[in-house]
Protein backbone atom coordinates (compact mmCIF):
# COMPACT_ATOMS: atom_id res chain seq x y z
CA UNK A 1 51.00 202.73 -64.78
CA UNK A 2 51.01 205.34 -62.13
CA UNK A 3 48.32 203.99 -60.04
CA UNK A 4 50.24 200.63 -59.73
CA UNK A 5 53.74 202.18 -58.19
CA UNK A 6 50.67 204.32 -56.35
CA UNK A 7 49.54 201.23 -55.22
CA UNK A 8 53.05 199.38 -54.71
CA UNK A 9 54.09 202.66 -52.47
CA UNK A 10 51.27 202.54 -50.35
CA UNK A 11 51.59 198.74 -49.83
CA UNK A 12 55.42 199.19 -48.48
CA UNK A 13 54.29 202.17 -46.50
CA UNK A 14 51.86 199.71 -44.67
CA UNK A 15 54.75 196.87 -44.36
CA UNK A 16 57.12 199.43 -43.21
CA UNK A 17 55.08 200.61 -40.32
CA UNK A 18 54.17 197.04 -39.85
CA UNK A 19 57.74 196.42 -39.52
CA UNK A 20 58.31 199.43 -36.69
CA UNK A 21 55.07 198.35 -34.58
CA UNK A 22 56.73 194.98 -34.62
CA UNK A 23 60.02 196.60 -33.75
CA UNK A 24 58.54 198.28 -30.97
CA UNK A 25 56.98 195.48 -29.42
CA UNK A 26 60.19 193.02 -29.44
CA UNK A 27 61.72 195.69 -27.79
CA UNK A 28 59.29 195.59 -24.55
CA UNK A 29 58.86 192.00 -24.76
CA UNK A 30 62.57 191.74 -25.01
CA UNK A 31 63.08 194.19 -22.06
CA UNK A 32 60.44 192.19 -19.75
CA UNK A 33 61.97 188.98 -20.74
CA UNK A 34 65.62 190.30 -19.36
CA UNK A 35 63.90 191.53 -16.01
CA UNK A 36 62.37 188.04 -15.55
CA UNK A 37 65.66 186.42 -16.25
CA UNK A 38 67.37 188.53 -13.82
CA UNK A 39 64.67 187.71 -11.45
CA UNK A 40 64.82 184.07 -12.11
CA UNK A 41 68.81 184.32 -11.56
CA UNK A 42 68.58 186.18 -7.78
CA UNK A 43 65.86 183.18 -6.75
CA UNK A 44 68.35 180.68 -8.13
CA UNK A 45 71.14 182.41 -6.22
CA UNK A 46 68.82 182.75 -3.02
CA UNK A 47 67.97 179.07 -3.17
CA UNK A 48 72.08 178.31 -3.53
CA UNK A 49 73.21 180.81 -0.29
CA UNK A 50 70.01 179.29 1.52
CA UNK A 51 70.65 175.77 1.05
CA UNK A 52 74.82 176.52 1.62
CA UNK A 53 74.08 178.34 4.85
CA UNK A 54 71.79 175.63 6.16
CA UNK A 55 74.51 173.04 5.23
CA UNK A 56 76.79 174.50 7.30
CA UNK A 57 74.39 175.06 10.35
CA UNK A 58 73.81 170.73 10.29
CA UNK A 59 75.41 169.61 13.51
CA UNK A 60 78.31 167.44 12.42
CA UNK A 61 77.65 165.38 15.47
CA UNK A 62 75.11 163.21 16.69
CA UNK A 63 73.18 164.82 19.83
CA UNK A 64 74.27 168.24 18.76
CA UNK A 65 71.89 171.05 18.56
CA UNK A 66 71.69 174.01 16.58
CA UNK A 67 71.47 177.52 18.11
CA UNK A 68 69.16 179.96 16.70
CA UNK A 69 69.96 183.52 16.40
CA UNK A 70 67.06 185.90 17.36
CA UNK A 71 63.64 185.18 18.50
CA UNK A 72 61.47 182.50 16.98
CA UNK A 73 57.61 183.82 15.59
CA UNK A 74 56.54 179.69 16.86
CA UNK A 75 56.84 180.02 20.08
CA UNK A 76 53.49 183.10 20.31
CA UNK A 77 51.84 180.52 17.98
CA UNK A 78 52.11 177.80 20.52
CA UNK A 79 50.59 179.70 22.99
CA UNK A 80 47.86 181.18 21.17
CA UNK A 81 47.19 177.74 20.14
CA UNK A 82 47.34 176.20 24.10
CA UNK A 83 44.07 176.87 26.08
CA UNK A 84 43.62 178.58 29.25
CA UNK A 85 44.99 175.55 31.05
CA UNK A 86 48.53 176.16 29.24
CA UNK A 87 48.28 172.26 27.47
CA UNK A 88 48.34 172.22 23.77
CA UNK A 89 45.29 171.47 21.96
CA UNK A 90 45.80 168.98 20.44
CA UNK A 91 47.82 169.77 17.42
């Protein structure tokens, strides 16, 4: 009879530690899942200031243009991509 508790102790030794390995890894995939959430909520508030703040920029009237604030990045790329001549290459 000993050897079967024996037996029986060493089998809920191995489920126990089992158990904590298991433990331990919910814990990290739990943890990585809350930093993507958090993630996923700043893109989904990004998207929702971006698209608010370009709503409001949309001339209300016809003919109206927007002003931009700062320099624009496009206007070096159009000139890198004009030739020596200063006309556009066809793009």
């Amino acid at each position: 009879m000993g050897s079967l508790f024996e037996e029986l102790e060493a089998r809920e030794a191995a489920a126990r530690t089992r158990v904590e390995v298991l433990e331990a890894e919910f814990a990290e995939v739990s943890g990585r899942l809350s930093a993507a959430r958090e993630g996923l909520e700043r893109l989904r508030i990004a998207r929702e200031t971006v698209a608010e703040v370009l709503t409001e920029m949309t001339p209300q009237k016809p003919g109206t243009r927007l002003r931009l604030a700062g320099r624009s990045r496009v206007s070096r790329w159009r000139r890198r991509m004009r030739g020596p001549s200063g006309r556009s290459s066809g793009c």
